[in-house]
N, C-alpha and C. Protein backbone atom coordinates (compact mmCIF):
# COMPACT_ATOMS: atom_id res chain seq x y z
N UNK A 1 79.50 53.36 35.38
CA UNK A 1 78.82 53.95 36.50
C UNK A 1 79.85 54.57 37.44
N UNK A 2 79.59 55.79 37.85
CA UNK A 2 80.69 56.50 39.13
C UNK A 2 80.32 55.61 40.12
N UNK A 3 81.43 55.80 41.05
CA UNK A 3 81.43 55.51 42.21
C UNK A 3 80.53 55.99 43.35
N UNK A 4 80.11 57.35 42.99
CA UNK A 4 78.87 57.74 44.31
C UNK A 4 77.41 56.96 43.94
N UNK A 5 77.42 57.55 42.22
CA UNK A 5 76.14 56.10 42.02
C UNK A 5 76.06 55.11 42.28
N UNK A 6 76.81 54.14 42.17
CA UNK A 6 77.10 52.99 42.74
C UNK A 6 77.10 53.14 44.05
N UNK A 7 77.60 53.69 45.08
CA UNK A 7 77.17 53.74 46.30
C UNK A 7 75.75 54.29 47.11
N UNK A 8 75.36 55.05 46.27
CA UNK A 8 73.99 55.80 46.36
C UNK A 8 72.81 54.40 45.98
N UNK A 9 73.20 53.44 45.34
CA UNK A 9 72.26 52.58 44.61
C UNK A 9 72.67 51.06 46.11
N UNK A 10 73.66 51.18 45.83
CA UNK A 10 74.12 50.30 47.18
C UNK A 10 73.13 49.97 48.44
N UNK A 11 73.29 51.99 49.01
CA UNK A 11 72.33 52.91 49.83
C UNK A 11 71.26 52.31 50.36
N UNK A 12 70.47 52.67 48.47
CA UNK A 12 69.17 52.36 48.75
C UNK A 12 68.75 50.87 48.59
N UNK A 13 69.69 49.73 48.17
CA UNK A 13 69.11 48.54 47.84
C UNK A 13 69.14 47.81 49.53
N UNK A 14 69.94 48.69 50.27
CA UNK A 14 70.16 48.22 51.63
C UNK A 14 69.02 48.50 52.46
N UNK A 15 68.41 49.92 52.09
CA UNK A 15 67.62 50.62 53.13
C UNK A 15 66.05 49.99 52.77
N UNK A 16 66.03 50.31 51.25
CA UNK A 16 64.77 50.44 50.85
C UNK A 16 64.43 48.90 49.95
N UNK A 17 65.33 48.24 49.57
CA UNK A 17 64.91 47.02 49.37
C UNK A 17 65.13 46.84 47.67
N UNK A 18 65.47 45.89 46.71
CA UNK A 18 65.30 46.70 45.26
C UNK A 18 64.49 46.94 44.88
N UNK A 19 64.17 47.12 43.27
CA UNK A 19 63.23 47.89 42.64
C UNK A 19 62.18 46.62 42.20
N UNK A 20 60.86 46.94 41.65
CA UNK A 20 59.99 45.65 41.24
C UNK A 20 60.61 45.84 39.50
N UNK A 21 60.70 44.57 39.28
CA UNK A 21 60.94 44.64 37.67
C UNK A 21 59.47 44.52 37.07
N UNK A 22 58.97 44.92 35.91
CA UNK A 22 57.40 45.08 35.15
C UNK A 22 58.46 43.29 34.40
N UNK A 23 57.85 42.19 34.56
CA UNK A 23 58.00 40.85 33.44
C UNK A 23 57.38 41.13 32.54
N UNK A 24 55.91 40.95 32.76
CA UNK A 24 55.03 41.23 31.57
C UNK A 24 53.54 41.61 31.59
N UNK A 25 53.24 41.60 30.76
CA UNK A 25 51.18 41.97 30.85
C UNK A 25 50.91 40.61 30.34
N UNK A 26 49.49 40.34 30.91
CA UNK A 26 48.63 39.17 29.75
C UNK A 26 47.64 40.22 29.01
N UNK A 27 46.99 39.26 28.40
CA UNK A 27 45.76 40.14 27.12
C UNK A 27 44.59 41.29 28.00
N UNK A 28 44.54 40.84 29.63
CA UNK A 28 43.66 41.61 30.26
C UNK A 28 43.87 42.87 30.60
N UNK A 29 45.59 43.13 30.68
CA UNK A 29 46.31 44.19 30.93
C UNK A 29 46.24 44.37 32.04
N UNK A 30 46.79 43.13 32.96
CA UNK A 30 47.07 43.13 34.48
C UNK A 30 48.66 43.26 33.72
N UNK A 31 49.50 43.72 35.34
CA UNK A 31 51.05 43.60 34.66
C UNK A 31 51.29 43.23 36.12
N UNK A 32 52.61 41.99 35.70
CA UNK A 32 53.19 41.30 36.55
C UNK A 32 54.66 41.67 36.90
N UNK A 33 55.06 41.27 37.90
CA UNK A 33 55.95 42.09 38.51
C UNK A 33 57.22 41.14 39.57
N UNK A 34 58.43 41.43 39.62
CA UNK A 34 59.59 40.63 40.34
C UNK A 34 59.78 41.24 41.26
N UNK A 35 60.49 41.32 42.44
CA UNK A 35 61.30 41.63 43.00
C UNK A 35 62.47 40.89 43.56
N UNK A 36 63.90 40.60 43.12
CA UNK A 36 64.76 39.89 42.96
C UNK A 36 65.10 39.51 44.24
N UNK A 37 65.66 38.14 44.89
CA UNK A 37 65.99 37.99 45.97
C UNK A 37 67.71 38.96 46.66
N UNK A 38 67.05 39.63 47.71
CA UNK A 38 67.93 40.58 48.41
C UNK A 38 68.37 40.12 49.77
N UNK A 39 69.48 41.07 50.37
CA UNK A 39 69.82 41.06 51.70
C UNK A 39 69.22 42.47 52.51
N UNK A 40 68.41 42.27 53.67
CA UNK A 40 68.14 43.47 53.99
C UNK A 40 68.84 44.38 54.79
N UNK A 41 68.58 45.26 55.37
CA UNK A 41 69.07 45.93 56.30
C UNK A 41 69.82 45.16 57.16
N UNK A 42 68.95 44.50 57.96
CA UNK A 42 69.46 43.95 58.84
C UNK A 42 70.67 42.24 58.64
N UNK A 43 70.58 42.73 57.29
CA UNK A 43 71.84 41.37 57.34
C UNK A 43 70.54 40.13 56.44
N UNK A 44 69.34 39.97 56.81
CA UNK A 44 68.75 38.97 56.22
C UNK A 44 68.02 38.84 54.66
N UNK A 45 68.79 37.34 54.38
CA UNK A 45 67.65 37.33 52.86
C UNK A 45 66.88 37.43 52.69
N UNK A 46 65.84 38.16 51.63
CA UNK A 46 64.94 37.75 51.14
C UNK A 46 64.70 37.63 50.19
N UNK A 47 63.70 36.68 50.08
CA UNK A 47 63.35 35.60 49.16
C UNK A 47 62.71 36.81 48.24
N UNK A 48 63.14 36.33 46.62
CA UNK A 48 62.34 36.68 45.51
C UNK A 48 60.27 36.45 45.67
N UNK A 49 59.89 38.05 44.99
CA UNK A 49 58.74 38.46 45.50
C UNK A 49 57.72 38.25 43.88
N UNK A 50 57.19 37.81 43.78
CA UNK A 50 56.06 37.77 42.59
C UNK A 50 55.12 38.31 42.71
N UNK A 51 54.40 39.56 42.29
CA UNK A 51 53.02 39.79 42.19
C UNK A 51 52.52 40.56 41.03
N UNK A 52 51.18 40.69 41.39
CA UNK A 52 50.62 41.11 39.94
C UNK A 52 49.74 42.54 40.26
N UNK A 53 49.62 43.27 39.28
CA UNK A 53 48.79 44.82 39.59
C UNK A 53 47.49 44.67 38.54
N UNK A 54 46.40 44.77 39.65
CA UNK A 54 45.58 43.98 38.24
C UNK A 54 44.59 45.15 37.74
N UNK A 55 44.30 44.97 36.59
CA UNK A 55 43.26 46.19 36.06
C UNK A 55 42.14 46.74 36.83
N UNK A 56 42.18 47.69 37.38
CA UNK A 56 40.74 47.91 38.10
C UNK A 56 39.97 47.33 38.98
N UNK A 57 41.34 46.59 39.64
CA UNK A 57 40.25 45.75 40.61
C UNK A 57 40.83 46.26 42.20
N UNK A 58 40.17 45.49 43.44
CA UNK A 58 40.60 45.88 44.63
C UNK A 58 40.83 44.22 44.75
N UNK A 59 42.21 44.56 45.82
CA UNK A 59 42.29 42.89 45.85
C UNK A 59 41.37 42.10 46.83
N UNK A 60 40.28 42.57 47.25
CA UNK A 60 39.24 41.69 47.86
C UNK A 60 38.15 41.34 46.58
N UNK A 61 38.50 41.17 45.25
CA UNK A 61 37.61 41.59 44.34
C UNK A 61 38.49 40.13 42.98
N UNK A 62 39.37 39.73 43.03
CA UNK A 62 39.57 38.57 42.67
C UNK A 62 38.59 37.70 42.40
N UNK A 63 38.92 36.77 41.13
CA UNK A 63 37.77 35.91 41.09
C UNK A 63 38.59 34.79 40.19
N UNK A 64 38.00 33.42 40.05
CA UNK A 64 38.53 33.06 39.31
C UNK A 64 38.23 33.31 37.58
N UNK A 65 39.37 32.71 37.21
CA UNK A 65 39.75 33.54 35.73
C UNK A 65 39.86 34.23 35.27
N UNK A 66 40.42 35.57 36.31
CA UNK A 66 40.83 36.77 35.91
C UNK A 66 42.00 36.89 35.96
N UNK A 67 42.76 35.95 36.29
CA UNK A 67 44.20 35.57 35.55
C UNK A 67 44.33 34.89 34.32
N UNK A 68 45.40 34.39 33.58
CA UNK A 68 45.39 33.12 33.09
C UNK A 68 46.22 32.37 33.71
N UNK A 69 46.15 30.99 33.82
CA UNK A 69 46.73 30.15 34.30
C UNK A 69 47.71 29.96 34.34
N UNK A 70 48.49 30.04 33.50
CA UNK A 70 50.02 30.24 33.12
C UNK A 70 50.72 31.21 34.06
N UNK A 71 50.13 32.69 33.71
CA UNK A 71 50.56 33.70 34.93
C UNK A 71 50.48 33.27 36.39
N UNK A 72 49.32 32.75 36.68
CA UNK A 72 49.28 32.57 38.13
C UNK A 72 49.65 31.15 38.45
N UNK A 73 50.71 30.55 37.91
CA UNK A 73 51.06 29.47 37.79
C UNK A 73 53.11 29.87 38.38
N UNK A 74 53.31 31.26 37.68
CA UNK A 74 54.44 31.91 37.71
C UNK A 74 54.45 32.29 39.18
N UNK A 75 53.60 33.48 39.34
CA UNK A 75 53.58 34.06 41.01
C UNK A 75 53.19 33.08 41.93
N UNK A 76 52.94 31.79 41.72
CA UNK A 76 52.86 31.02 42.76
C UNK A 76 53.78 29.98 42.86
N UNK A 77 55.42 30.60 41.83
CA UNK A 77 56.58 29.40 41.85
C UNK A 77 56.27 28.30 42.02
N UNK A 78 55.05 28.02 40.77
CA UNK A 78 55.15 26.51 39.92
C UNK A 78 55.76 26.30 38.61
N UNK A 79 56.25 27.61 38.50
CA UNK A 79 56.99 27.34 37.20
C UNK A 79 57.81 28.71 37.18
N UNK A 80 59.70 28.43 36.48
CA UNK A 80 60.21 29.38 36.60
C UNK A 80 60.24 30.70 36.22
N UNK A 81 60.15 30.31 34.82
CA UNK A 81 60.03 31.53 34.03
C UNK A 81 58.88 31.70 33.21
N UNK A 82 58.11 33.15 32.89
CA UNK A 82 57.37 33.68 33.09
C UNK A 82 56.73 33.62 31.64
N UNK A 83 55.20 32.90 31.21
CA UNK A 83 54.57 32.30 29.90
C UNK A 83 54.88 33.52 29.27
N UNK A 84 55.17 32.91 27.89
CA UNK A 84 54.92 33.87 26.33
C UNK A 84 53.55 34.21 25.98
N UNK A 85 53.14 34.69 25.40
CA UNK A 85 52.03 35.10 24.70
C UNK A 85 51.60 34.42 23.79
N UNK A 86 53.07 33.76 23.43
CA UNK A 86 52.40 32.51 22.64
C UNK A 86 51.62 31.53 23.09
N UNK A 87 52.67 30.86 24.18
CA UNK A 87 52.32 30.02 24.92
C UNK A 87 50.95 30.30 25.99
N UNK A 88 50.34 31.19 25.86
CA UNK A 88 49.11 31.11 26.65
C UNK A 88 47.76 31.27 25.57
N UNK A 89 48.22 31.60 24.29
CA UNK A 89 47.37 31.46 23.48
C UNK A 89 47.24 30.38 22.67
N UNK A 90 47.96 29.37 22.62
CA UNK A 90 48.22 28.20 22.19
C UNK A 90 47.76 27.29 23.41
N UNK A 91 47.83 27.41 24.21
CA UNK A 91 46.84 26.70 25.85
C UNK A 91 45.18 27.23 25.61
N UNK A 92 45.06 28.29 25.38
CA UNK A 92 43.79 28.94 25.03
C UNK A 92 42.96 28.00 24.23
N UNK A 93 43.79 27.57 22.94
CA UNK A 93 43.21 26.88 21.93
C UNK A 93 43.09 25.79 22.46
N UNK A 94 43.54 25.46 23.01
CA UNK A 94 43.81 23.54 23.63
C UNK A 94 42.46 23.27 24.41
N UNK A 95 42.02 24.40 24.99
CA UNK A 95 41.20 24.53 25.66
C UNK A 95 39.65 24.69 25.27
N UNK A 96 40.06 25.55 24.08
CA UNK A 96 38.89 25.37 23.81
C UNK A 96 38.41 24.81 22.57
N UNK A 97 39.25 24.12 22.19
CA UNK A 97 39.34 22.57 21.44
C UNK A 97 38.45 21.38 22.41
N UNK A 98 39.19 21.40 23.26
CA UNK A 98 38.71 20.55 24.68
C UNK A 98 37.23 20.74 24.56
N UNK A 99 37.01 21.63 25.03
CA UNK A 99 35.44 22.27 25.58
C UNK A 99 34.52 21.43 24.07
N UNK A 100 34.85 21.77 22.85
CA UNK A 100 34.22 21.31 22.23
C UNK A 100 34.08 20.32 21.62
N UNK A 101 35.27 19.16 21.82
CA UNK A 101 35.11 17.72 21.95
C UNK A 101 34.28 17.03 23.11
N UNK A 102 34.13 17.88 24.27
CA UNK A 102 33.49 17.81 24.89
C UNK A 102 31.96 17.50 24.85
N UNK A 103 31.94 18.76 24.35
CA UNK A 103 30.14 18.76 23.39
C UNK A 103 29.99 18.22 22.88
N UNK A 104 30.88 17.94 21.94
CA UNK A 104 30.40 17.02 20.40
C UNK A 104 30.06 15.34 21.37
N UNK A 105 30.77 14.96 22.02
CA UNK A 105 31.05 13.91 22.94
C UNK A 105 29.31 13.34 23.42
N UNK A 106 29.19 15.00 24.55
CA UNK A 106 28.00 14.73 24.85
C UNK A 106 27.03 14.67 24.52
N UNK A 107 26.87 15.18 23.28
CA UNK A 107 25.58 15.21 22.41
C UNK A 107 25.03 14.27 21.53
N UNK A 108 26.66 13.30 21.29
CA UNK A 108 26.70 12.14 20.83
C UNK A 108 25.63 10.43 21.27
N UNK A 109 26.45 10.85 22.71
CA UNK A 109 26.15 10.03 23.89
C UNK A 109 24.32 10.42 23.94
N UNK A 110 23.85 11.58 24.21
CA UNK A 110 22.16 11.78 24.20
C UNK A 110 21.51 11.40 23.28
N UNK A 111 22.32 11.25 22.38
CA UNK A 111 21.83 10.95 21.20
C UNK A 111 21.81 9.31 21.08
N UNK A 112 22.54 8.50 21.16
CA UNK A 112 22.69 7.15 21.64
C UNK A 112 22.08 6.92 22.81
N UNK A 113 21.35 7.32 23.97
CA UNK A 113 20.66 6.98 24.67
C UNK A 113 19.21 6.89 24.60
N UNK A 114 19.18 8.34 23.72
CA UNK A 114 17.85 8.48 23.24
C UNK A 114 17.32 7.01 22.28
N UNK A 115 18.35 6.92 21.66
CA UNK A 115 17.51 5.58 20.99
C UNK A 115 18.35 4.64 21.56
N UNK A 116 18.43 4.14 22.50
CA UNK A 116 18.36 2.99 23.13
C UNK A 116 16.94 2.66 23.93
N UNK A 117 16.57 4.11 24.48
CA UNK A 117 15.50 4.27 25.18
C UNK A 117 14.17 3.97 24.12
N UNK A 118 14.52 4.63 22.52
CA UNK A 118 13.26 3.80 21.57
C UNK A 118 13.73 2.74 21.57
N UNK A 119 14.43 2.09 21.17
CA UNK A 119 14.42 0.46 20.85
C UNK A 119 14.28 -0.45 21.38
N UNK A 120 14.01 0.29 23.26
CA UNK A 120 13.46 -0.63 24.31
C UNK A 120 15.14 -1.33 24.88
N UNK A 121 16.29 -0.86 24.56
CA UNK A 121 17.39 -1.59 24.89
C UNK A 121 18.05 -1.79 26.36
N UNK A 122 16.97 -0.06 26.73
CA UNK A 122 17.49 0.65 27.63
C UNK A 122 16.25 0.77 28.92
N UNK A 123 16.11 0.67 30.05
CA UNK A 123 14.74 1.60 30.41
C UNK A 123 15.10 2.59 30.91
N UNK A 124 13.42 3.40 30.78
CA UNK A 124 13.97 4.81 30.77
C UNK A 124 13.71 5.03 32.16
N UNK A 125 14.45 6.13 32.94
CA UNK A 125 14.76 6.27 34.53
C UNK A 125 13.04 6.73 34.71
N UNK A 126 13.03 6.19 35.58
CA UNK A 126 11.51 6.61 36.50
C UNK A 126 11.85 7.92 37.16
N UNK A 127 10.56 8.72 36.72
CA UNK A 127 10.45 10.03 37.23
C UNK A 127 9.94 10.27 38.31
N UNK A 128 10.37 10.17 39.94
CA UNK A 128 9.28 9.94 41.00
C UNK A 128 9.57 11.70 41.57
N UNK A 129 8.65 11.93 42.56
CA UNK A 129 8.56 12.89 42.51
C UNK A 129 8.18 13.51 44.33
N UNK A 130 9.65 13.96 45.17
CA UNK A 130 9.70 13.66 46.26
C UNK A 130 8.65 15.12 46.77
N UNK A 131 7.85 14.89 47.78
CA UNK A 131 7.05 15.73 48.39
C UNK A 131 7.91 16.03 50.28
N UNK A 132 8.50 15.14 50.46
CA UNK A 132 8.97 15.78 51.65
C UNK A 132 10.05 14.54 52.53
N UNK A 133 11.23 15.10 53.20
CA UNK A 133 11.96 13.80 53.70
C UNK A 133 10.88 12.59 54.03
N UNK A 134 11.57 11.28 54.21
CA UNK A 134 10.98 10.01 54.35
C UNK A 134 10.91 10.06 55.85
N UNK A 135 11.98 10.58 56.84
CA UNK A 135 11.82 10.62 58.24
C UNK A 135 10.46 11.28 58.81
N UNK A 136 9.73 11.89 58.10
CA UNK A 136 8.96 13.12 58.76
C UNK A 136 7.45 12.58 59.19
N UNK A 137 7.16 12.84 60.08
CA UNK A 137 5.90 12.04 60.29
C UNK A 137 4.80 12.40 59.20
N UNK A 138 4.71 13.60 58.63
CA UNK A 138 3.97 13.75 57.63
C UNK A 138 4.41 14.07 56.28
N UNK A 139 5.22 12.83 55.76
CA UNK A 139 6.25 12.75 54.43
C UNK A 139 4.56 12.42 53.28
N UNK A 140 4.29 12.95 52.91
CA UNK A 140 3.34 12.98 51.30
C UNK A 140 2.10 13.70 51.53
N UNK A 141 1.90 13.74 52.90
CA UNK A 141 0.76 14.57 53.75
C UNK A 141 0.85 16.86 53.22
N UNK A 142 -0.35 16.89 53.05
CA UNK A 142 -0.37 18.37 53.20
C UNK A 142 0.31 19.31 54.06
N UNK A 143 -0.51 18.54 55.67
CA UNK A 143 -0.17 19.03 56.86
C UNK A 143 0.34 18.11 57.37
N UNK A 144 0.83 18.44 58.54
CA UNK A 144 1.43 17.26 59.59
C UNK A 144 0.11 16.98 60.21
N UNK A 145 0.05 15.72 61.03
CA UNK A 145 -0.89 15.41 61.79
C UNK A 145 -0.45 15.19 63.40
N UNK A 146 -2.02 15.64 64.02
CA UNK A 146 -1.20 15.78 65.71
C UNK A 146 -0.82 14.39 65.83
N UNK A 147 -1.22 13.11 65.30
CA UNK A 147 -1.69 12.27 66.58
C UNK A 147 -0.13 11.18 66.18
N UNK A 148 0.32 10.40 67.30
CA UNK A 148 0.23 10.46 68.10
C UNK A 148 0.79 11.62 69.14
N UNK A 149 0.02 12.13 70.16
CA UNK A 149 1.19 13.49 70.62
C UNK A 149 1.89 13.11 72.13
N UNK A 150 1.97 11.88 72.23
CA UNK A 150 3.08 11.27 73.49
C UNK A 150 4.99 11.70 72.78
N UNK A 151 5.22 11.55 73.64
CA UNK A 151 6.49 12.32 74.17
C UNK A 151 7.44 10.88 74.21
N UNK A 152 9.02 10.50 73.45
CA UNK A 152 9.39 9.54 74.15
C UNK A 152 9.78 9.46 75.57
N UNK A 153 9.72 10.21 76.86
CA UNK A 153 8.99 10.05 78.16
C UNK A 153 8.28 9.06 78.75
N UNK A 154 7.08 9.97 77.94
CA UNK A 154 5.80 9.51 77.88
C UNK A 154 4.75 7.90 77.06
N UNK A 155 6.04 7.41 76.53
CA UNK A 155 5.37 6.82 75.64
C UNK A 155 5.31 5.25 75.75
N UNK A 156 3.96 4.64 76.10
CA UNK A 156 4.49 3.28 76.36
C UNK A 156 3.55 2.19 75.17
N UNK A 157 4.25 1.32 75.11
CA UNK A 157 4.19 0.31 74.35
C UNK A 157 2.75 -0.24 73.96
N UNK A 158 2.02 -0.09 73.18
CA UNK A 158 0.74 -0.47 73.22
C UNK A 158 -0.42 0.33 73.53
N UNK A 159 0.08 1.78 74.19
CA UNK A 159 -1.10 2.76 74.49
C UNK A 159 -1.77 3.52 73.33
N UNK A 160 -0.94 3.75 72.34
CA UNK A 160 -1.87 4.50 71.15
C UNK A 160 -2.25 3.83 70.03
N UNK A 161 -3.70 3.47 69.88
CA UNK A 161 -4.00 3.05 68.68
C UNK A 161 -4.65 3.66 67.47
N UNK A 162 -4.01 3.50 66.11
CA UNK A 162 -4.92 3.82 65.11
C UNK A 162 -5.99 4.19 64.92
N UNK A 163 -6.83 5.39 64.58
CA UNK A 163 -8.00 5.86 64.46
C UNK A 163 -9.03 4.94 64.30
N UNK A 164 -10.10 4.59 64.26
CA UNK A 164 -10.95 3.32 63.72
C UNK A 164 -10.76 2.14 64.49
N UNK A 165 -9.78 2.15 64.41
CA UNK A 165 -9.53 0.32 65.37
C UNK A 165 -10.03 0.30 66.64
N UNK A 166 -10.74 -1.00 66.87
CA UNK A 166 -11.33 -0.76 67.99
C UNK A 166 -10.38 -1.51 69.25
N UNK A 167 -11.03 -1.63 70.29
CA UNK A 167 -10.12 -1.83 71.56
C UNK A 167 -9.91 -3.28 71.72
N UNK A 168 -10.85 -4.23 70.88
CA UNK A 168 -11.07 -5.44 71.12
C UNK A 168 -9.90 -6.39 70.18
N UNK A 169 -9.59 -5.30 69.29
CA UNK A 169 -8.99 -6.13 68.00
C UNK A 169 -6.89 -6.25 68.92
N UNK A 170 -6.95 -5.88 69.79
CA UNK A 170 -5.52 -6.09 70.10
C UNK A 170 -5.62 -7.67 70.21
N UNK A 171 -4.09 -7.87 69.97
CA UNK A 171 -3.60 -9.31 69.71
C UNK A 171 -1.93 -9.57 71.19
């Protein structure tokens, strides 16, 4: 390299900061990206930069699993260097190995409950069937009902009685 290049590159790593290196793509064809830790202008470090350029998206538009894990495992310096292709397709499988021991698991288990539930081993959960909170003055009721319509204010001990009941039956 000459000497003005080298100073011209100097220049700009001072002014303008360095260049992003491309690391790699995953299978979605987002591509991920470095920027090496520098000194700036003004004399100060900075810290190495990780990010990613993602296919067609706006970054208010993120979601999960539109990375893979591995990658966004990298740009968030939990891990140094940056997954193979192997290695995220070999996690892939692990995964969805997983998922279907999973199933097999649960279907197992329904299946063993189900006949516990014939053989009487088991009882089977009661199906009740809620119509409205328990606090509410008219919890199983259609409508609410006015009565009583005292106020805690208003309300004293012994003044409202039950429809039907007569005045004589107090105790």
């Amino acid at each position: 390299m000459s000497r003005a290049w080298r100073a011209l590159r100097a220049l700009r790593l001072r002014l303008v900061g360095p260049a992003k290196e491309l690391v790699g793509t995953d299978q979605f064809g987002n591509k991920y990206y470095r920027v090496p830790k520098y000194e700036s202008r003004a004399g100060q470090i900075m810290p190495e930069r990780r990010f990613v350029e993602a296919v067609n998206r706006e970054a208010y538009q993120y979601q999960i699993g539109d990375f893979p894990a591995e990658w966004e495992a990298w740009i968030r310096k939990k891990r140094e260097d940056p997954p193979t292709i192997e290695e995220i397709l070999r996690n892939e499988n692990y995964r969805e190995e997983m998922k279907q021991k999973v199933k097999d698991v649960s279907e197992k288990d329904k299946l063993l409950q189900a006949k516990e539930y014939e053989e009487g081993l088991v009882a089977e959960p009661s199906h009740t069937q809620v119509k409205g909170h328990a606090s509410a003055p008219y919890y199983g009721k259609k409508e609410p009902s006015q009565d009583p319509t005292s106020t805690a204010n208003t309300f004293q001990p012994g003044a409202w009685m039950p429809p039907g009941s007569g005045s004589g039956q107090n105790k």
